[in-house]
Protein backbone atom coordinates (compact mmCIF):
# COMPACT_ATOMS: atom_id res chain seq x y z
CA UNK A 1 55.31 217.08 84.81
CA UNK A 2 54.96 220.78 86.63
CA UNK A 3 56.44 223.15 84.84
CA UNK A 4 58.26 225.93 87.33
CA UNK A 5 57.11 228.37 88.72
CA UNK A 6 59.71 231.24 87.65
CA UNK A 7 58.17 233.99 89.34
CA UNK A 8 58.95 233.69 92.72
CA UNK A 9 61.70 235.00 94.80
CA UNK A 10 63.84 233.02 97.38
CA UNK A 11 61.99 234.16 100.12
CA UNK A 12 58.81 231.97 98.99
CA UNK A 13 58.91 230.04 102.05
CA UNK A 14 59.41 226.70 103.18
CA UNK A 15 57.44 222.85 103.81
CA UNK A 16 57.99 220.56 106.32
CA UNK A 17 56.42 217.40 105.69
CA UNK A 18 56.20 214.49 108.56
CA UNK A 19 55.33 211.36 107.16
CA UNK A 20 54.50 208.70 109.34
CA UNK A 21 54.04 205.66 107.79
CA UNK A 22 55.09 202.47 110.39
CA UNK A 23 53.40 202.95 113.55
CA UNK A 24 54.12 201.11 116.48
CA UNK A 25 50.90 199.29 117.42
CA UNK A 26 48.60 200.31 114.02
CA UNK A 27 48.97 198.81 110.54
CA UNK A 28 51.68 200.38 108.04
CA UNK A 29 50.54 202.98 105.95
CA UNK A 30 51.29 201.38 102.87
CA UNK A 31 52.12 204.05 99.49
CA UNK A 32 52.68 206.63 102.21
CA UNK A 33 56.43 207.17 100.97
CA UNK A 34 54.65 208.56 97.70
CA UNK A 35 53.33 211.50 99.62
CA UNK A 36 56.73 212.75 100.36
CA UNK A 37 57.83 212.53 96.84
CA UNK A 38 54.50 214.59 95.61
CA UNK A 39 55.19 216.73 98.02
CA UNK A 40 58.80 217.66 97.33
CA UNK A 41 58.45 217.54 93.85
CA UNK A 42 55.68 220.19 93.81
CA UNK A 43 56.90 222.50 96.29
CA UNK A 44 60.41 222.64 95.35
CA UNK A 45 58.92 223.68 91.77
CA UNK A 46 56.94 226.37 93.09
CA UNK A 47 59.57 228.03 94.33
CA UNK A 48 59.58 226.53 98.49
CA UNK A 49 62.40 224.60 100.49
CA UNK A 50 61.02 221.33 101.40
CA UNK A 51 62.38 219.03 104.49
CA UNK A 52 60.89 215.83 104.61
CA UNK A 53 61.07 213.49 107.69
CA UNK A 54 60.02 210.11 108.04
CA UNK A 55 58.89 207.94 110.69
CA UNK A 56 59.97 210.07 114.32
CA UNK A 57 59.02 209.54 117.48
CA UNK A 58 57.23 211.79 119.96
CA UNK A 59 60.64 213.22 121.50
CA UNK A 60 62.26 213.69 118.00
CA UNK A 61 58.88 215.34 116.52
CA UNK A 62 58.89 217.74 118.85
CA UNK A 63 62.66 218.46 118.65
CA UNK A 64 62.27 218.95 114.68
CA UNK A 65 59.16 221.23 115.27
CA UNK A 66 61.14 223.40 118.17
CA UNK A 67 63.91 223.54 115.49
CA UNK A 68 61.53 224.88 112.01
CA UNK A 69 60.12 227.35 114.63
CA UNK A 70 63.17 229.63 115.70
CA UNK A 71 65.43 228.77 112.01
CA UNK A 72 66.74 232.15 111.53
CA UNK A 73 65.81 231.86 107.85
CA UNK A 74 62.37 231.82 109.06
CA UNK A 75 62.83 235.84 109.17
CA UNK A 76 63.67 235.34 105.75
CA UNK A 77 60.81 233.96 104.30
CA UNK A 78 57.64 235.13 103.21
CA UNK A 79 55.30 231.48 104.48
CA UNK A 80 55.62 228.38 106.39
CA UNK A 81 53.93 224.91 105.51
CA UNK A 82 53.95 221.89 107.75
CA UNK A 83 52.10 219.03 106.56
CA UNK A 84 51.33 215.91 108.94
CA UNK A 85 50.48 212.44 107.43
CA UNK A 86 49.63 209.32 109.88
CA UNK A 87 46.70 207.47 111.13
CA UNK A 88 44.80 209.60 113.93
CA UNK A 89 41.70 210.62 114.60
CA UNK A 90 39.39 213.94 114.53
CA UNK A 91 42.38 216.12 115.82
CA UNK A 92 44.97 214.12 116.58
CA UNK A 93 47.74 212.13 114.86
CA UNK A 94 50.10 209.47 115.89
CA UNK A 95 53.90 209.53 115.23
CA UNK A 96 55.90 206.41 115.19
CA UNK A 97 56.13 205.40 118.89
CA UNK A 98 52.26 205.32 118.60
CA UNK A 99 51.61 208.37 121.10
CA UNK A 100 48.79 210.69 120.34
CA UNK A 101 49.32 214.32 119.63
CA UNK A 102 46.64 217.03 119.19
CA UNK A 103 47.15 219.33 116.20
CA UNK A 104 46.78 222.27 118.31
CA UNK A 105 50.20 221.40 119.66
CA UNK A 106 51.91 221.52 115.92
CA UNK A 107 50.18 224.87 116.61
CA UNK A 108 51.62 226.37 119.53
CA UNK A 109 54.74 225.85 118.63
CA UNK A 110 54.47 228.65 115.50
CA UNK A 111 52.44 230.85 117.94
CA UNK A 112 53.58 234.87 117.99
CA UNK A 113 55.44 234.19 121.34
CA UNK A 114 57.14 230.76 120.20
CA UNK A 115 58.13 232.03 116.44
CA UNK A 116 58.35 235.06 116.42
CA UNK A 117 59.96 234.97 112.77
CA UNK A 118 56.71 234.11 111.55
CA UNK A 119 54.51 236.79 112.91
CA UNK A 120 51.62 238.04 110.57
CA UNK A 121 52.78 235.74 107.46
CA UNK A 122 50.99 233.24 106.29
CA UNK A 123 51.04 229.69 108.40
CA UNK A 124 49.45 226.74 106.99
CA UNK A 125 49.07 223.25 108.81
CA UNK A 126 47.79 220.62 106.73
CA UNK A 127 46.63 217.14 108.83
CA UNK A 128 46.14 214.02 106.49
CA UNK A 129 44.80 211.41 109.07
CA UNK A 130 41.44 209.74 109.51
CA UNK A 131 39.18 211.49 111.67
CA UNK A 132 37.15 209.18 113.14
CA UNK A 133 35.62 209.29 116.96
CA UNK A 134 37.69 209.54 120.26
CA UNK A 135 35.59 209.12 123.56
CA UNK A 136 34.59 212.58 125.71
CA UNK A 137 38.36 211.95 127.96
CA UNK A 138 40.47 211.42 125.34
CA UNK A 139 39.88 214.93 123.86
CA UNK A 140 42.61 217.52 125.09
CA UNK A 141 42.04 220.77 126.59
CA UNK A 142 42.04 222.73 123.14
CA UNK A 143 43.16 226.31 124.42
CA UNK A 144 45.38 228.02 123.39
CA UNK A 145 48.25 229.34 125.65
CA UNK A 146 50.26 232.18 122.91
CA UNK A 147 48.31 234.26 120.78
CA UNK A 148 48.19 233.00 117.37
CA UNK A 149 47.52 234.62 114.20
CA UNK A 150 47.72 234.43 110.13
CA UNK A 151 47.25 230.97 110.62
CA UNK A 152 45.49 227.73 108.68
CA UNK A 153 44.87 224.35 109.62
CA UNK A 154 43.42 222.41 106.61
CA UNK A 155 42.31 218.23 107.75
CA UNK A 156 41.99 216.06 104.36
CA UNK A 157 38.95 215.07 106.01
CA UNK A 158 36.08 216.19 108.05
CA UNK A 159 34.86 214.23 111.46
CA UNK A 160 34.14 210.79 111.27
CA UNK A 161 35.91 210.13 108.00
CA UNK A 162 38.39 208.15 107.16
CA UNK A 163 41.45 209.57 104.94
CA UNK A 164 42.09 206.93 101.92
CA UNK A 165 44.90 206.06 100.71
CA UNK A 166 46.73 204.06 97.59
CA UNK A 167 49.54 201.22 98.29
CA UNK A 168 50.64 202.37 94.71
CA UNK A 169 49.85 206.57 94.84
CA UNK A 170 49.87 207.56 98.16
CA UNK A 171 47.08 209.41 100.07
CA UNK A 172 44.53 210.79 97.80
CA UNK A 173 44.12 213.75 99.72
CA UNK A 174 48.34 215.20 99.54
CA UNK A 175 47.73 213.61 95.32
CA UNK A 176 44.74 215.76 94.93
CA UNK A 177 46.03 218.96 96.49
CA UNK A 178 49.42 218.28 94.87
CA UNK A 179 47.70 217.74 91.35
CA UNK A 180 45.41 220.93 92.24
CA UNK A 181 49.07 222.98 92.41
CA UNK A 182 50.82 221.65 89.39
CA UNK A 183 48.36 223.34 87.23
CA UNK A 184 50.02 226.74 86.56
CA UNK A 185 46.45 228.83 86.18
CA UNK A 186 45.55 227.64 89.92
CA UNK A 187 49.25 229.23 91.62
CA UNK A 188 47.51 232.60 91.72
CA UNK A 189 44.16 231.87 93.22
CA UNK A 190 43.35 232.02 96.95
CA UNK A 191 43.91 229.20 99.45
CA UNK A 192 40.36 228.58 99.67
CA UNK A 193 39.44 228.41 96.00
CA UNK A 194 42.39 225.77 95.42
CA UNK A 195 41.46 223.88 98.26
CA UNK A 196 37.83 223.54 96.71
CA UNK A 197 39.58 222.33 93.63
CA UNK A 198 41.21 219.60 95.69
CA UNK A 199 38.17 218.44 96.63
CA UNK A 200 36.50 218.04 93.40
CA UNK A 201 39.54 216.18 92.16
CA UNK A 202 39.09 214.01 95.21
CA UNK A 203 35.30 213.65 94.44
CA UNK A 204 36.00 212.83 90.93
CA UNK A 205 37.87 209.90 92.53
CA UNK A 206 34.59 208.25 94.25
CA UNK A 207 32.65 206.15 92.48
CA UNK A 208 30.28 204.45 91.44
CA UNK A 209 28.15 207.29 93.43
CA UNK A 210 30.44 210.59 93.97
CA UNK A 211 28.77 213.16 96.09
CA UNK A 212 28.18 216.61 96.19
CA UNK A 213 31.26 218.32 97.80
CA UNK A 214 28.90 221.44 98.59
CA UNK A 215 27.20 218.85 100.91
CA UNK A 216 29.95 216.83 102.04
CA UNK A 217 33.44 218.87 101.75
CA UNK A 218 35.88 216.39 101.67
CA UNK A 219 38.41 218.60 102.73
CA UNK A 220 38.04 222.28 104.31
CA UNK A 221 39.04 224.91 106.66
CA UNK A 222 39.10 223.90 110.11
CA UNK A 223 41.10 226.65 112.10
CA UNK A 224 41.62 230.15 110.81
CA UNK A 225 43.71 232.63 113.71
């Protein structure tokens, strides 16, 4: 079990997890409900306040993500996590309706101009989807419309990879990363370094031929504002 953390303050920050795990019109991410659970158990015992929703449509998404960005505890709080988990691909993820949504709109919505709360604090957003190939129209126009900064989006995968998952675990990606922040020697290191831990867990996984993760990171930066 993780010990807690009992350094931290109340002004940690907080997660918001969306899990998506039956899709209208793609096949039920089975061991999905896991990741919540690894999730809030971890978090919560480093110190964060975790909100965990399951299963919402386009129209309630975005109502939950206009909500997290002007909370007025926001200006209380020192970060902000939001971690997506559904069946997409490259940059976009599906919620439950089975309408596609870019990542970069998760973004804009925790922009300087949008949440204001947030400006120059740390802003992760973690997407744990398969990232496999969309054809040249179906990619959005990428630009961005409020200037964004101190800002992270992590992918469990890179392009043209597909995120695995356990029926019994959950995704190995959120079980890696979560595993990677139990350990109490790792709470202090930077983002990146942890991250790189992650992925060696996640190689450790593959078998009977794992491969190097210097040549193919399994998980890694993808945005940095």
């Amino acid at each position: 079990d993780i010990e807690p953390d009992t350094t931290y303050n109340n002004r940690r920050g907080r997660v918001h997890m969306f899990n998506y795990i039956n899709i209208s019109g793609s096949d039920t991410r089975n061991g999905a409900k896991k990741d919540s659970q690894n999730v809030k158990e971890t978090f919560e015992k480093l110190g964060y306040s975790v909100h965990c929703y399951k299963d919402l449509n386009a129209n309630e998404t975005e109502s939950e993500l206009k909500a997290i960005a002007a909370h007025q505890s926001l200006w209380l709080q020192d970060s902000l996590i939001i971690i997506i988990s559904s069946h997409g691909r490259r940059t976009y993820f599906k919620t439950s309706d089975g309408s596609r949504h870019n990542v970069t709109w998760v973004r804009d919505f925790f922009s300087n101009k949008n949440c204001p709360a947030m400006r120059n604090k740390p802003k992760i957003i973690i997407g744990n989807f398969c990232r496999g190939n969309l054809d040249e129209h179906d990619l959005a126009n990428s630009n961005i419309k409020y200037k964004l900064s101190h800002m992270i989006t992590l992918f469990s995968v890179t392009n043209d990879t597909r995120s695995k998952r356990s029926a019994t675990n959950g995704s190995c990606f959120i079980t890696a990363l979560c595993q990677a922040l139990k350990n109490k020697n790792n709470r202090n290191k930077e983002l990146s370094i942890i991250m790189n831990i992650t992925a060696k867990k996640l190689e450790a996984k593959k078998k009977p031929h794992p491969t190097s993760y210097t040549e193919h990171p399994l998980c890694r930066f993808v945005f940095k504002c």
